[in-house]
N, C-alpha and C. Protein backbone atom coordinates (compact mmCIF):
# COMPACT_ATOMS: atom_id res chain seq x y z
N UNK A 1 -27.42 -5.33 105.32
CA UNK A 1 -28.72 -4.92 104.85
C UNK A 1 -28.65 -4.65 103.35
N UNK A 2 -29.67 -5.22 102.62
CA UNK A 2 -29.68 -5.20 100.97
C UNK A 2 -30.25 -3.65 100.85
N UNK A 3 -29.99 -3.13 99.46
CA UNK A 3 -30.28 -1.63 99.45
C UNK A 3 -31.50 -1.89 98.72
N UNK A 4 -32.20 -1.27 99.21
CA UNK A 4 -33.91 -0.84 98.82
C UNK A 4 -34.75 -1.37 99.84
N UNK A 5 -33.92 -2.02 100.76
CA UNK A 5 -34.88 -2.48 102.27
C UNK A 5 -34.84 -1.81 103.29
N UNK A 6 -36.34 -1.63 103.96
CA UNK A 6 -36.47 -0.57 104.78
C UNK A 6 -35.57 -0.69 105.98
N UNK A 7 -35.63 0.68 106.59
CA UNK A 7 -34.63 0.77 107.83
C UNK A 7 -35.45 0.28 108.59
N UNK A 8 -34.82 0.12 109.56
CA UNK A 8 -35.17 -0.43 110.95
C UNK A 8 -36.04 0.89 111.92
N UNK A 9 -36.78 0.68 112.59
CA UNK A 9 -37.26 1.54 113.19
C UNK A 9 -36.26 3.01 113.70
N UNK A 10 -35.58 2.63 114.36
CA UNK A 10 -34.41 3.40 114.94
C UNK A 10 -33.65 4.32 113.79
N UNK A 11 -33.39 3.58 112.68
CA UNK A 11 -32.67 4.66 111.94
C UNK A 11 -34.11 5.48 111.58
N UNK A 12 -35.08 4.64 111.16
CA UNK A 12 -36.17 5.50 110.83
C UNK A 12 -36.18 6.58 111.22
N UNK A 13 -36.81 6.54 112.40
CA UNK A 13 -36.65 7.56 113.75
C UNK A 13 -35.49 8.67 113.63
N UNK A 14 -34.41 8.17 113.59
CA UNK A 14 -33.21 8.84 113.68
C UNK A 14 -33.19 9.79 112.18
N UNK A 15 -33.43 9.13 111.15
CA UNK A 15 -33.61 9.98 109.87
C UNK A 15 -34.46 10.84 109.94
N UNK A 16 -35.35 10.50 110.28
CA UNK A 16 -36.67 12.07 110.07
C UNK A 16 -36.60 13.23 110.93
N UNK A 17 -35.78 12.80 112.55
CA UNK A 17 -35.23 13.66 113.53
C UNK A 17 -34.42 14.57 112.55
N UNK A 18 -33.24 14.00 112.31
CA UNK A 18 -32.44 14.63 111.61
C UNK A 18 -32.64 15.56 110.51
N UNK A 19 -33.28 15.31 109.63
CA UNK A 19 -34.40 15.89 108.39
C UNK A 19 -34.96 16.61 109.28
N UNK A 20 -35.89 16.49 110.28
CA UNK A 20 -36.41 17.63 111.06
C UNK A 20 -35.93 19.22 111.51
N UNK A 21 -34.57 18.45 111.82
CA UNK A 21 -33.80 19.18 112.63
C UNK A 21 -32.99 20.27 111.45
N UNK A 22 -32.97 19.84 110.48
CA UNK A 22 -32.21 20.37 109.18
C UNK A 22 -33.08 21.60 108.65
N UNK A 23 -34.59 21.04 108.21
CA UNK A 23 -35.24 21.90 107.79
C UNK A 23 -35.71 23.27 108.87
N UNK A 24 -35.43 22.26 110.33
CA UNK A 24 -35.80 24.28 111.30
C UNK A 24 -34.74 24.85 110.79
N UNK A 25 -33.11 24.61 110.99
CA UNK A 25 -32.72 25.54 110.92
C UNK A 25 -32.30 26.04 109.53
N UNK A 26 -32.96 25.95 108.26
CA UNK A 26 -32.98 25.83 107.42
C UNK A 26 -34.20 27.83 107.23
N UNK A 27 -35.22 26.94 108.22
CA UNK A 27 -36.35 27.88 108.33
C UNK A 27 -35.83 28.97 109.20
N UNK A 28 -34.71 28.73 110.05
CA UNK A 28 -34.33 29.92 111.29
C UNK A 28 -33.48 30.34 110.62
N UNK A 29 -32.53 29.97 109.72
CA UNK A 29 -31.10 31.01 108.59
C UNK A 29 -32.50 31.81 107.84
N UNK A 30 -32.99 31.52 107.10
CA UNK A 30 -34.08 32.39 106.24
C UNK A 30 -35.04 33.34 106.87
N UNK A 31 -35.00 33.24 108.24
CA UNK A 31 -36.03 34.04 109.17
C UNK A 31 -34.87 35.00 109.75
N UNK A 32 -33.57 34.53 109.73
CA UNK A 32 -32.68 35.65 110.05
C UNK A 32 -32.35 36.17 109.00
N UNK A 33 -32.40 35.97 107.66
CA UNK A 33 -31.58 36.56 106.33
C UNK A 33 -32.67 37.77 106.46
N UNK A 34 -33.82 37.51 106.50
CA UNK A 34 -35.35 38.26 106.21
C UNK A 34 -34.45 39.36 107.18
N UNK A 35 -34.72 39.50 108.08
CA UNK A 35 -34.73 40.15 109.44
C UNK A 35 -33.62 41.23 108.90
N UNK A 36 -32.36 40.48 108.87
CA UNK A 36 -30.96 40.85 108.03
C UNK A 36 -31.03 42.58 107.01
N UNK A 37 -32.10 41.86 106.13
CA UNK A 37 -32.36 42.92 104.63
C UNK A 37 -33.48 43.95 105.59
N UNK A 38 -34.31 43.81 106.01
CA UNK A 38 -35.15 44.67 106.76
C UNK A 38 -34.38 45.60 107.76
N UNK A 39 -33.85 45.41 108.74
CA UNK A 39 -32.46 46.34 109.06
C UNK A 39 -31.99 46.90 108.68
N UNK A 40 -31.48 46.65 107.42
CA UNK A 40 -31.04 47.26 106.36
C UNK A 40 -31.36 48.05 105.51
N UNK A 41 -32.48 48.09 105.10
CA UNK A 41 -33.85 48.84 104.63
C UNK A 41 -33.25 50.08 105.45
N UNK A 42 -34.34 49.70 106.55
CA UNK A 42 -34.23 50.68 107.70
C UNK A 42 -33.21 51.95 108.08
N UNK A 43 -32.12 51.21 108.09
CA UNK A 43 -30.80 52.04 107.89
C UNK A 43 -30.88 52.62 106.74
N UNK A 44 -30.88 52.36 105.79
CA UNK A 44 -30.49 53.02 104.84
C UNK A 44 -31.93 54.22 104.62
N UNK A 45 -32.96 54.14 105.09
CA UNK A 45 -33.86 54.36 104.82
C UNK A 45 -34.31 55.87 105.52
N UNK A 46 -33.40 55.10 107.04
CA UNK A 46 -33.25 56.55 108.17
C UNK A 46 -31.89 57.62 107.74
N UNK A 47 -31.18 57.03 106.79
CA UNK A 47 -29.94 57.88 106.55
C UNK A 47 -30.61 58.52 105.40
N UNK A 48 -31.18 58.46 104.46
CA UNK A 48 -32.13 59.24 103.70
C UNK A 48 -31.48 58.19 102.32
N UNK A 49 -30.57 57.08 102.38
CA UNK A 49 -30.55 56.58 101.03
C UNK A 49 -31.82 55.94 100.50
N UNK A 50 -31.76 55.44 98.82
CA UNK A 50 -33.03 55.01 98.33
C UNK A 50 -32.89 53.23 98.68
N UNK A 51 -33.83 52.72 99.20
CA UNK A 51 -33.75 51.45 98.99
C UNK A 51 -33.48 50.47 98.02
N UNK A 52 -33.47 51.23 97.04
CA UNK A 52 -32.76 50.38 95.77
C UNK A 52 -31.39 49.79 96.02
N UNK A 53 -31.04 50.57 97.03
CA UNK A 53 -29.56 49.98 97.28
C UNK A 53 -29.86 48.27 97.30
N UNK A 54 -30.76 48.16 98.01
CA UNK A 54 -30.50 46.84 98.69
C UNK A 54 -32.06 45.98 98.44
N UNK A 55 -32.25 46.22 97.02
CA UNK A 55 -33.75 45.72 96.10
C UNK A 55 -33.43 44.31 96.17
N UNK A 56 -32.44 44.06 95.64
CA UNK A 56 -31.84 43.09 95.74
C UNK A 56 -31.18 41.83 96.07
N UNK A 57 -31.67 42.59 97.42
CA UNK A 57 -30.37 41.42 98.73
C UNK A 57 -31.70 40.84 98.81
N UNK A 58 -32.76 40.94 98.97
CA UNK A 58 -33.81 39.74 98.80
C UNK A 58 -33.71 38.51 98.87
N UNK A 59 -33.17 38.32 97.03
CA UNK A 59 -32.96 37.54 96.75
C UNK A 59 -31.76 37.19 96.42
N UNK A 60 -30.52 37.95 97.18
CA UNK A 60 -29.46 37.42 96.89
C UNK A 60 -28.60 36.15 98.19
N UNK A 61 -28.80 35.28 97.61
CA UNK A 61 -28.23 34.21 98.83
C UNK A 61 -26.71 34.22 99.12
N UNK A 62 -26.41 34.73 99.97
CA UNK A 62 -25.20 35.39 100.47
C UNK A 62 -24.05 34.62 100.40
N UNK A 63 -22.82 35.09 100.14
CA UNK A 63 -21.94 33.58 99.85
C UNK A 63 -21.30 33.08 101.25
N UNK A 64 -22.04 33.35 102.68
CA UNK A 64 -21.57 33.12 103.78
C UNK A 64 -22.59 32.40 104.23
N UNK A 65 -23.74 32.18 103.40
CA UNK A 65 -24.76 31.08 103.69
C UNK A 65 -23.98 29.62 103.26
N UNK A 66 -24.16 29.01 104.44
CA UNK A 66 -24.22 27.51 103.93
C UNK A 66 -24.80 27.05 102.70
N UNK A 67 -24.62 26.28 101.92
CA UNK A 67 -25.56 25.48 101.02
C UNK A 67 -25.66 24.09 101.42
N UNK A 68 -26.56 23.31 101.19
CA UNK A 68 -26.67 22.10 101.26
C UNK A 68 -26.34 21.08 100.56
């Protein structure tokens, strides 16, 4: 197959599954990170610390996250 010619149905298929399948759990690591820092909040929040502790973890992408 020459490069810049379309796939065949099947890989088609098979590519966008895959891409599909990437971006849920893409969307389910980030729906657990969320969940993660909110817990955390919480705890710290019921122990009487300030949430500043953990202002942060927001947006900090954890170095036990996968990257792509």
């Amino acid at each position: 197959m020459k490069r810049g010619s379309k796939l065949p149905s099947n890989e088609k298929e098979n590519s966008i599954k895959l891409e599909k399948e990437r971006l849920e759990k893409q969307c389910e690591d980030e729906k657990y990170e969320k969940l993660m820092v909110q817990l955390i909040r919480r705890y710290l929040h019921s122990n009487g610390l300030k949430e500043s502790a953990v202002t942060s973890s927001s947006t900090h992408h954890c170095c036990w996250k996968r990257t792509e």
